[in-house]
PDB file of N, CA and C in Angstrom:
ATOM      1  N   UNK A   1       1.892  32.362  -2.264  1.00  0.00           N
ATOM      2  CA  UNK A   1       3.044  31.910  -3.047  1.00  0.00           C
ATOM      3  C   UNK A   1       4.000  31.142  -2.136  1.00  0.00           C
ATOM      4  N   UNK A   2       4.426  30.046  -3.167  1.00  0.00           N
ATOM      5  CA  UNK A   2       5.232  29.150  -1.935  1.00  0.00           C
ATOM      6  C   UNK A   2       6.596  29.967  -1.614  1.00  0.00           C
ATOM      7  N   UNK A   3       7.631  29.885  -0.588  1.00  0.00           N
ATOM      8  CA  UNK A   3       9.208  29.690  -0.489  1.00  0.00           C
ATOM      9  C   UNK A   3       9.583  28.835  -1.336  1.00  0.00           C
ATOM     10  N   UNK A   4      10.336  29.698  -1.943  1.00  0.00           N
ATOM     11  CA  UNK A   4      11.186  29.054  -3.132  1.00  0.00           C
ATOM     12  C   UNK A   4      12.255  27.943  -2.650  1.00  0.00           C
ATOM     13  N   UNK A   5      12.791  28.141  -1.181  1.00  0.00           N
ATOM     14  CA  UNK A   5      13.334  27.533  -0.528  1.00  0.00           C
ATOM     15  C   UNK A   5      13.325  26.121   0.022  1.00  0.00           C
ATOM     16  N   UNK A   6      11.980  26.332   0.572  1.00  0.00           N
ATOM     17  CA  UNK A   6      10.949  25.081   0.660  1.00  0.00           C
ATOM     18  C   UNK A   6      10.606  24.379  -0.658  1.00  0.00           C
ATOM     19  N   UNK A   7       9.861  24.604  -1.650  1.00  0.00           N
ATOM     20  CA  UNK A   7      10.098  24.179  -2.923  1.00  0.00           C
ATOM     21  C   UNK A   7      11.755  23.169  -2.929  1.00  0.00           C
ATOM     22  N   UNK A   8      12.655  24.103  -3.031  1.00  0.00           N
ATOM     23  CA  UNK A   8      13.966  23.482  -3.576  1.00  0.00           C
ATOM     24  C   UNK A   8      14.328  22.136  -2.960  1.00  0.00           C
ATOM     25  N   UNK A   9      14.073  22.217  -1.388  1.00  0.00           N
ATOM     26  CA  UNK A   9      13.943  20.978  -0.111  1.00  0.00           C
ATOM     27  C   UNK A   9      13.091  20.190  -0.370  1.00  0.00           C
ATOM     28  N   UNK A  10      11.483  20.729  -0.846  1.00  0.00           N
ATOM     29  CA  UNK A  10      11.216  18.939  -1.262  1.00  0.00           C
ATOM     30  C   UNK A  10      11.864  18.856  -2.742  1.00  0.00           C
ATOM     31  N   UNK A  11      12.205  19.355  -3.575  1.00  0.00           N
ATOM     32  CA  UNK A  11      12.916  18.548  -4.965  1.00  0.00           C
ATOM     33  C   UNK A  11      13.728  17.587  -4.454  1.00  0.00           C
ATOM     34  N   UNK A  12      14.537  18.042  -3.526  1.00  0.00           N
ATOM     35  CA  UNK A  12      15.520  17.350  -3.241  1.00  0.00           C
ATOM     36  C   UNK A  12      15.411  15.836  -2.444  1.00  0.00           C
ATOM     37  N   UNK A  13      14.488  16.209  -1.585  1.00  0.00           N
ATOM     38  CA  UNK A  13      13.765  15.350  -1.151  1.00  0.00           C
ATOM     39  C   UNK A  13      13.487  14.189  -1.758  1.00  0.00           C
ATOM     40  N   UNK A  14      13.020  14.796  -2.222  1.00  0.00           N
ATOM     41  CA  UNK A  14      12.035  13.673  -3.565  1.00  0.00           C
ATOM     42  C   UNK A  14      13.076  13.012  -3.999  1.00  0.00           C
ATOM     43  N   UNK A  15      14.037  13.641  -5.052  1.00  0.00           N
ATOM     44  CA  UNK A  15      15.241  12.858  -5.582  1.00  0.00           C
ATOM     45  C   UNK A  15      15.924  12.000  -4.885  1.00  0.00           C
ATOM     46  N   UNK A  16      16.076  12.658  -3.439  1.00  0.00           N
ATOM     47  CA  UNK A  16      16.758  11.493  -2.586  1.00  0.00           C
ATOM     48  C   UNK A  16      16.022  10.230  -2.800  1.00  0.00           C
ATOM     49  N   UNK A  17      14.942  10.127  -2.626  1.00  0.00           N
ATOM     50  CA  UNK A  17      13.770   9.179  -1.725  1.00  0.00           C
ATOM     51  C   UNK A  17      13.519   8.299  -3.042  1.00  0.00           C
ATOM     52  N   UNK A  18      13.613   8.830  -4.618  1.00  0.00           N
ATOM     53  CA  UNK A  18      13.740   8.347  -5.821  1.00  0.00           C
ATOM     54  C   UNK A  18      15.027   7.505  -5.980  1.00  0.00           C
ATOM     55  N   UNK A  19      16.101   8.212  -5.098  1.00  0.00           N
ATOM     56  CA  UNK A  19      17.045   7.302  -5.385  1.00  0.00           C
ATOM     57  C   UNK A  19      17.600   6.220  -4.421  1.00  0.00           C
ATOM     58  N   UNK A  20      17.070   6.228  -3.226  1.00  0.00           N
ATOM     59  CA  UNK A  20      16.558   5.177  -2.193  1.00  0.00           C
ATOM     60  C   UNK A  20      16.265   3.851  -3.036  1.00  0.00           C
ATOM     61  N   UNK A  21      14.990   4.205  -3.218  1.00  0.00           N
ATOM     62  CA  UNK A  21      14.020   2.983  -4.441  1.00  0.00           C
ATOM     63  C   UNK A  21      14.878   2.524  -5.230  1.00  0.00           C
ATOM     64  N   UNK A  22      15.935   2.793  -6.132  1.00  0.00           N
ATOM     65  CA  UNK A  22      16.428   2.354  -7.215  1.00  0.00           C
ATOM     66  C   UNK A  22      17.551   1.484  -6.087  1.00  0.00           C
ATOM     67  N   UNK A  23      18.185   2.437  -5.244  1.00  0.00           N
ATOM     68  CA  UNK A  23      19.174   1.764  -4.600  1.00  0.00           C
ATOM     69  C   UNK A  23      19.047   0.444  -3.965  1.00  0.00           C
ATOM     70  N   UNK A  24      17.949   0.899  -3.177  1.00  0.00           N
ATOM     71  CA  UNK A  24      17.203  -0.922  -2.351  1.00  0.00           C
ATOM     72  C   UNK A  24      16.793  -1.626  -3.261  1.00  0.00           C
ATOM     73  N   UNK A  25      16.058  -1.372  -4.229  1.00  0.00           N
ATOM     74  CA  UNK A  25      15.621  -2.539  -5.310  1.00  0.00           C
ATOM     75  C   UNK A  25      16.741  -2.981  -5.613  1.00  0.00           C
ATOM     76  N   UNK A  26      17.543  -2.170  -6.167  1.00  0.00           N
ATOM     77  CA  UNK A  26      18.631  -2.826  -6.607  1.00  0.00           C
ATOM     78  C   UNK A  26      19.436  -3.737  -6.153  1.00  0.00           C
ATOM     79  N   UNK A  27      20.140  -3.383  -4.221  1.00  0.00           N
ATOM     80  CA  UNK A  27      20.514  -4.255  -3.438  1.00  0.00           C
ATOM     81  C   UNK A  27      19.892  -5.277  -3.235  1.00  0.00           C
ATOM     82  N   UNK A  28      18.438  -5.058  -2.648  1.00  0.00           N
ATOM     83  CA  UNK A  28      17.825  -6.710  -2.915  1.00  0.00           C
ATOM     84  C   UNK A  28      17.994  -7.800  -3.866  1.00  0.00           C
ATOM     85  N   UNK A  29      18.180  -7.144  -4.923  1.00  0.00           N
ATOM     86  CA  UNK A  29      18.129  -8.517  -6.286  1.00  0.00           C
ATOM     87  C   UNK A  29      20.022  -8.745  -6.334  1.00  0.00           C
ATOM     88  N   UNK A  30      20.950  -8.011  -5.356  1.00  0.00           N
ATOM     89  CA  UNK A  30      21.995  -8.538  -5.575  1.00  0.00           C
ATOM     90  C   UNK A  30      22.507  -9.465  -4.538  1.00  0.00           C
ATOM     91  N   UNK A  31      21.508  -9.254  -3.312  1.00  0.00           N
ATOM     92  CA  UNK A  31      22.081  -9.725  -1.964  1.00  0.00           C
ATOM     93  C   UNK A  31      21.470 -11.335  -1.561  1.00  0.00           C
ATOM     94  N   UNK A  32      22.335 -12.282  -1.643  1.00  0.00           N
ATOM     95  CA  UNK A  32      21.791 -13.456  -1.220  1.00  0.00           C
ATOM     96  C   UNK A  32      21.202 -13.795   0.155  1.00  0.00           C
ATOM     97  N   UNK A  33      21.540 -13.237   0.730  1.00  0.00           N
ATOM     98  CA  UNK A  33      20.945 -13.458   2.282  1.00  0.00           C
ATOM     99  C   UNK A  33      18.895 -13.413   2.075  1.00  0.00           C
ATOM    100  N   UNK A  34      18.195 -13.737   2.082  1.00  0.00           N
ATOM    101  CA  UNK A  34      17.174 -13.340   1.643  1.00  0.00           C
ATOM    102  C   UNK A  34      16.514 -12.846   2.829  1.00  0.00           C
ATOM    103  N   UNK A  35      16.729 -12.837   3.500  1.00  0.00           N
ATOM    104  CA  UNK A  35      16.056 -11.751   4.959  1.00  0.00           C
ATOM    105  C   UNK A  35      16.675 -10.585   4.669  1.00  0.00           C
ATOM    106  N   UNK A  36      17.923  -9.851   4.559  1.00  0.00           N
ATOM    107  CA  UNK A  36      18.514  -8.374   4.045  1.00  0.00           C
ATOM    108  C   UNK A  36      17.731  -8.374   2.512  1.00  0.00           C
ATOM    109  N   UNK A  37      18.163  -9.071   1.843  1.00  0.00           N
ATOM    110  CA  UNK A  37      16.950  -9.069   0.806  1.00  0.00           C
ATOM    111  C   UNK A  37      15.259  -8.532   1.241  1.00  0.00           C
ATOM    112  N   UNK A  38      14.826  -9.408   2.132  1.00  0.00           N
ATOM    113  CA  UNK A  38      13.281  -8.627   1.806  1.00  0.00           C
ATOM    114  C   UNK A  38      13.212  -7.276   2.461  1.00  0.00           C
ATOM    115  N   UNK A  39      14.457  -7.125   3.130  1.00  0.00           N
ATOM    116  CA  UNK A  39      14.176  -6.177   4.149  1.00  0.00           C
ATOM    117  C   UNK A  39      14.473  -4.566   3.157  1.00  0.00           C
ATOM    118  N   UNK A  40      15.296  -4.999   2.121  1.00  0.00           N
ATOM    119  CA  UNK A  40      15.755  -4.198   1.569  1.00  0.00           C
ATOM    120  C   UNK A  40      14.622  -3.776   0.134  1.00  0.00           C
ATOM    121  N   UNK A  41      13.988  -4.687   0.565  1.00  0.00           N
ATOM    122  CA  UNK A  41      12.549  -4.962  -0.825  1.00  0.00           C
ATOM    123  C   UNK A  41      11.377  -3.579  -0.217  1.00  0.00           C
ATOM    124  N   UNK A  42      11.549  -4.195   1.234  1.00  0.00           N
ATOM    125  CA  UNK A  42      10.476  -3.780   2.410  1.00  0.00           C
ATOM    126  C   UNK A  42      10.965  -1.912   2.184  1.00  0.00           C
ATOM    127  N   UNK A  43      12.455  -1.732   2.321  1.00  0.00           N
ATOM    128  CA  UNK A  43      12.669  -0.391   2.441  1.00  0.00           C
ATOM    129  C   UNK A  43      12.327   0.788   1.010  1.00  0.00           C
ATOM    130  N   UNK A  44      12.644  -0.209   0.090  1.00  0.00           N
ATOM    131  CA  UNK A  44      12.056   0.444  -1.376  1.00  0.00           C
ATOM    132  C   UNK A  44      11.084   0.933  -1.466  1.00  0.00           C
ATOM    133  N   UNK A  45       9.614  -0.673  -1.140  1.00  0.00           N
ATOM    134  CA  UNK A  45       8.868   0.520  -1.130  1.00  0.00           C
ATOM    135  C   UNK A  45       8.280   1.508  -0.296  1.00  0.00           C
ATOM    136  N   UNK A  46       9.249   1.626   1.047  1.00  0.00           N
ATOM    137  CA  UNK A  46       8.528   2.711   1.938  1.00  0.00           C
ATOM    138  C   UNK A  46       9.131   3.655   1.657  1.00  0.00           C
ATOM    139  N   UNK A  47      10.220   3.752   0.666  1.00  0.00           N
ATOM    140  CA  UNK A  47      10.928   5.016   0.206  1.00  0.00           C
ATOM    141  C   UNK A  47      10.221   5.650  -0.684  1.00  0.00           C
ATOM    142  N   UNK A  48       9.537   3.912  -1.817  1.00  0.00           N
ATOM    143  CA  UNK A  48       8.637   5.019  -2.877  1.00  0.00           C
ATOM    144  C   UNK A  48       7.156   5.353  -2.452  1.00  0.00           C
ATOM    145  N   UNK A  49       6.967   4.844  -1.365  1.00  0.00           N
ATOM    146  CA  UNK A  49       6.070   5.753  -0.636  1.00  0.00           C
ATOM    147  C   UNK A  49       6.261   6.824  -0.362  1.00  0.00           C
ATOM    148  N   UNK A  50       7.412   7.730   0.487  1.00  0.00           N
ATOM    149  CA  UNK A  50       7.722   8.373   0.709  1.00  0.00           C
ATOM    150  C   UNK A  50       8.257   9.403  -0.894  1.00  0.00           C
ATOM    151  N   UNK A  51       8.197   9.149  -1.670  1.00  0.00           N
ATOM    152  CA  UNK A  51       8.626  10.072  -3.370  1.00  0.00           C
ATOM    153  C   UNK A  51       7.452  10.152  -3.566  1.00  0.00           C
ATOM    154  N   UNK A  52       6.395   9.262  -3.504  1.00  0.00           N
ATOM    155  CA  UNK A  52       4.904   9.873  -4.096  1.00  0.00           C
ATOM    156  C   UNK A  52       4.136  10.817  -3.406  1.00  0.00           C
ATOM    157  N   UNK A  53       4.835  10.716  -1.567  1.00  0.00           N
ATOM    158  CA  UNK A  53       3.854  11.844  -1.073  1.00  0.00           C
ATOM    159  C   UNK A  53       4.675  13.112  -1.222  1.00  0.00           C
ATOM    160  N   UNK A  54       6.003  13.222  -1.737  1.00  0.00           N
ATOM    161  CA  UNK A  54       7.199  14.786  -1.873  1.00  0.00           C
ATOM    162  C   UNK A  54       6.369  14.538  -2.855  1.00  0.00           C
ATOM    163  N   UNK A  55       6.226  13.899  -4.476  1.00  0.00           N
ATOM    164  CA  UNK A  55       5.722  14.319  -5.664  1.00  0.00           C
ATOM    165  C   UNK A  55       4.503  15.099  -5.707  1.00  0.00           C
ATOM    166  N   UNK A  56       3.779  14.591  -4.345  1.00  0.00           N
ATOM    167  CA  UNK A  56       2.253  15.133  -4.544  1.00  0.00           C
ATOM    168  C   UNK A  56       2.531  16.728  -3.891  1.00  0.00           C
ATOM    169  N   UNK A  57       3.433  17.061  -3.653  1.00  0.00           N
ATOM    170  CA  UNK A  57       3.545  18.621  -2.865  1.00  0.00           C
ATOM    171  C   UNK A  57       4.319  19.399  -3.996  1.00  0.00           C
ATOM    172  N   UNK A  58       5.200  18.538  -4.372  1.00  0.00           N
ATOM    173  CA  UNK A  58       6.159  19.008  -5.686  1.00  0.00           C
ATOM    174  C   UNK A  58       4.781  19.476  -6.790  1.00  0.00           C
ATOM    175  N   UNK A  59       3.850  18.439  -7.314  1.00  0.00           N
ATOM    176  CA  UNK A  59       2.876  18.906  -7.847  1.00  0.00           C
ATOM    177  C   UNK A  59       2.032  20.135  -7.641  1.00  0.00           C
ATOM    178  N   UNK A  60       1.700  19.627  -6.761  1.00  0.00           N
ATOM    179  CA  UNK A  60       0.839  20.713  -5.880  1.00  0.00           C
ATOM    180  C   UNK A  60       1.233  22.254  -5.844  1.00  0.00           C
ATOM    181  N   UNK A  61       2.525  22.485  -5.519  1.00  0.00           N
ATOM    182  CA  UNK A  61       3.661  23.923  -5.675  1.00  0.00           C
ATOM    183  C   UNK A  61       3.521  24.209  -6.855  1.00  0.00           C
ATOM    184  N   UNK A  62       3.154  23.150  -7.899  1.00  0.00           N
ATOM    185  CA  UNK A  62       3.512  23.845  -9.299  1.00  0.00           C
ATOM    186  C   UNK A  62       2.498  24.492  -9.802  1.00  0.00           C
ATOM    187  N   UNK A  63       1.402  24.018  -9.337  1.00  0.00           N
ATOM    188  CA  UNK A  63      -0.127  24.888  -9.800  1.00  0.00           C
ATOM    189  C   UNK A  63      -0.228  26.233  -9.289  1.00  0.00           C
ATOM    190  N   UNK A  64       0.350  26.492  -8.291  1.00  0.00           N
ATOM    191  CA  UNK A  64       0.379  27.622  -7.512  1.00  0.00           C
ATOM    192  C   UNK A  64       0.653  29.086  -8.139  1.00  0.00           C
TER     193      UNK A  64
END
């Protein structure tokens, strides 16, 4: 059985890293500079990289 504790740390996790993605996507399409632009394109999706591998543990905890 997992720590409920651990559990709660990646939710949170995750949410952060979910709200990374929305945040950088978002800055990119507002920021004219287009180098902070891609860079900020670039950080999205290594954030929503980073939410799909918390989701896959978040999943994973729940079968348990």
């Amino acid at each position: 059985m997992m720590n409920l504790e651990t559990k709660d740390m990646i939710t949170k996790k995750l949410l952060d890293a979910q709200e990374m993605v929305r945040d950088f996507e978002m800055f990119s399409k507002q920021i004219s500079d287009q180098e902070v632009a891609k860079a900020f394109k670039n950080f999205a999706e290594t954030s929503g990289m980073q939410a799909q591998e918390l989701q896959k543990l978040v999943d994973k905890y729940k079968r348990d």
